[in-house]
Protein backbone atom coordinates (compact mmCIF):
# COMPACT_ATOMS: atom_id res chain seq x y z
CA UNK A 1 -93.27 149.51 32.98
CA UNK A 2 -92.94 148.23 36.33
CA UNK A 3 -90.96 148.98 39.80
CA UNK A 4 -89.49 146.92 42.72
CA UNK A 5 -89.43 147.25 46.36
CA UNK A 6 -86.74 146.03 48.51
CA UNK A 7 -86.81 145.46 52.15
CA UNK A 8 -83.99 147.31 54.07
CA UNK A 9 -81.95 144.02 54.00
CA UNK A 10 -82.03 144.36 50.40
CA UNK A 11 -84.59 141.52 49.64
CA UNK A 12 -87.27 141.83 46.90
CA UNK A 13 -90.45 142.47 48.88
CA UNK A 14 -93.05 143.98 45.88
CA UNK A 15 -93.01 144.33 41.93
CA UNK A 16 -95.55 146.30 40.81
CA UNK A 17 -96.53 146.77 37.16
CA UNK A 18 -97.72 150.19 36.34
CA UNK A 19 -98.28 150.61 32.59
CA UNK A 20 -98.68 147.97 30.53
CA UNK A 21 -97.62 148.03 26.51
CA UNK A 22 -99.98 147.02 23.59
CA UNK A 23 -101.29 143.33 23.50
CA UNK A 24 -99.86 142.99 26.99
CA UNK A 25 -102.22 140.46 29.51
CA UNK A 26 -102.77 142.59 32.36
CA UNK A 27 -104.12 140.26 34.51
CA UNK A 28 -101.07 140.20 37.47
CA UNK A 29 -100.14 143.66 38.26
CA UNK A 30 -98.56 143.18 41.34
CA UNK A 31 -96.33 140.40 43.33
CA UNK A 32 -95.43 140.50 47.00
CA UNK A 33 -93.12 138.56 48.15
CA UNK A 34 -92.73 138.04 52.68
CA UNK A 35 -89.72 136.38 54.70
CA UNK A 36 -89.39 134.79 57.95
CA UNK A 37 -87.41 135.82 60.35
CA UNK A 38 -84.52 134.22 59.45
CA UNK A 39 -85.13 135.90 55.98
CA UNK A 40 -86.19 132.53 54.31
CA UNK A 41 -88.73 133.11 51.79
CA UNK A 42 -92.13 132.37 53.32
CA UNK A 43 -94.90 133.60 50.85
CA UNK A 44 -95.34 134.88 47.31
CA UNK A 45 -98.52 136.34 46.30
CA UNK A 46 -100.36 137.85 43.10
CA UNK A 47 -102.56 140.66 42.74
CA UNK A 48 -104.49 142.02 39.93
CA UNK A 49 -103.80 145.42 41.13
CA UNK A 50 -100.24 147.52 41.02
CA UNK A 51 -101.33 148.10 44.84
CA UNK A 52 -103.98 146.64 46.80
CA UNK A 53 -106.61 144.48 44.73
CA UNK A 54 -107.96 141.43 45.12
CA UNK A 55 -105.18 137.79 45.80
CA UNK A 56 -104.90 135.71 42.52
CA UNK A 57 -102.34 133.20 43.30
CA UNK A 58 -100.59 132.75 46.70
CA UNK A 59 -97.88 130.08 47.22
CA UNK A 60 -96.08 129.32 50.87
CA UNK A 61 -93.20 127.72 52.33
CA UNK A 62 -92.46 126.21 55.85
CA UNK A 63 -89.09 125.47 56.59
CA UNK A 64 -87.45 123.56 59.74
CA UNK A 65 -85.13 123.74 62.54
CA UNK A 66 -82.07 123.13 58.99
CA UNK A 67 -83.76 125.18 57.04
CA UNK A 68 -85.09 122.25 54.93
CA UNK A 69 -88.05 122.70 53.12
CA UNK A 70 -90.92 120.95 54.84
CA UNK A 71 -94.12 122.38 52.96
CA UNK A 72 -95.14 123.82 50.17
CA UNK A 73 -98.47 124.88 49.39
CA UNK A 74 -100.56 126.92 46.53
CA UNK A 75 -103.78 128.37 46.30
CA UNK A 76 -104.02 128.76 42.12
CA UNK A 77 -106.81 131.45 42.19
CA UNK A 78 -107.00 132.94 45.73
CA UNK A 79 -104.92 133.35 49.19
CA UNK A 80 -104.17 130.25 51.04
CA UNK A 81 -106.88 129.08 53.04
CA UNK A 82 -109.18 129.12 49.98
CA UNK A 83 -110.89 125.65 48.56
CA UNK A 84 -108.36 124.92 46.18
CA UNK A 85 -105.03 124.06 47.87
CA UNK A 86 -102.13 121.54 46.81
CA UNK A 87 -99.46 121.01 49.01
CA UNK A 88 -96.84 118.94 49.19
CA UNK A 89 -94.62 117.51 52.84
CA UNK A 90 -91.19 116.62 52.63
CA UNK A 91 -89.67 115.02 55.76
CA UNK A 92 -86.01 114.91 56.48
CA UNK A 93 -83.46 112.92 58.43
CA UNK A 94 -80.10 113.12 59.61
CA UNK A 95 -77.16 111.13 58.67
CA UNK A 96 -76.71 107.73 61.18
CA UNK A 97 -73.67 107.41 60.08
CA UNK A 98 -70.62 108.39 57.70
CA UNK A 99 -71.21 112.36 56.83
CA UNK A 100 -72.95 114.68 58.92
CA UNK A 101 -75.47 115.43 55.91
CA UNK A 102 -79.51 115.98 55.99
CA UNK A 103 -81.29 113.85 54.06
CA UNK A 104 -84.91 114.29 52.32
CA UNK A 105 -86.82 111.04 53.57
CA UNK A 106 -90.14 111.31 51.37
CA UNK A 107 -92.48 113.91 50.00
């Protein structure tokens, strides 16, 4: 069984898992999920708890002044900020000529 918290704006902010069937893997019991302010997604996190416990997996997004993705990183087995981080940079460009589109440059 499990339940779901939304933010007043309606966004998913917490599932929470709070009985688990037979032969079920318990390990993530909770998932939090945080916004900028312009209600991108900015952070997703798992716990081993329903509420509270201890960070198993967090992954984060930076966005720019488009709303392009620019980073992404993940921490596999702890918050961000721990020892083992991957990340990846994308850069992006604007159109020189013909369309006004946004263009990813690398990553």
């Amino acid at each position: 069984m499990h339940e779901s918290d939304h933010e007043d704006s309606g966004r998913l902010s917490a599932v929470r898992v709070t009985a688990l069937g037979p032969g079920v893997d318990g390990t993530v019991r909770g998932i939090g999920r945080e916004y900028d302010s312009l209600g991108r997604l900015l952070r997703v996190t798992q716990y081993d708890a329903a509420t509270g416990g201890s960070v198993l997996d967090q992954v984060q997004y930076a966005h720019d002044g488009w709303g392009n993705l620019v980073q992404f990183q993940q921490d596999h087995d702890s918050a961000i900020g721990g020892t083992l981080l991957y990340g990846v940079d994308f850069a992006h460009a604007k159109a020189t000529g013909g369309p006004h589109t946004i263009r990813r440059t690398s990553m």
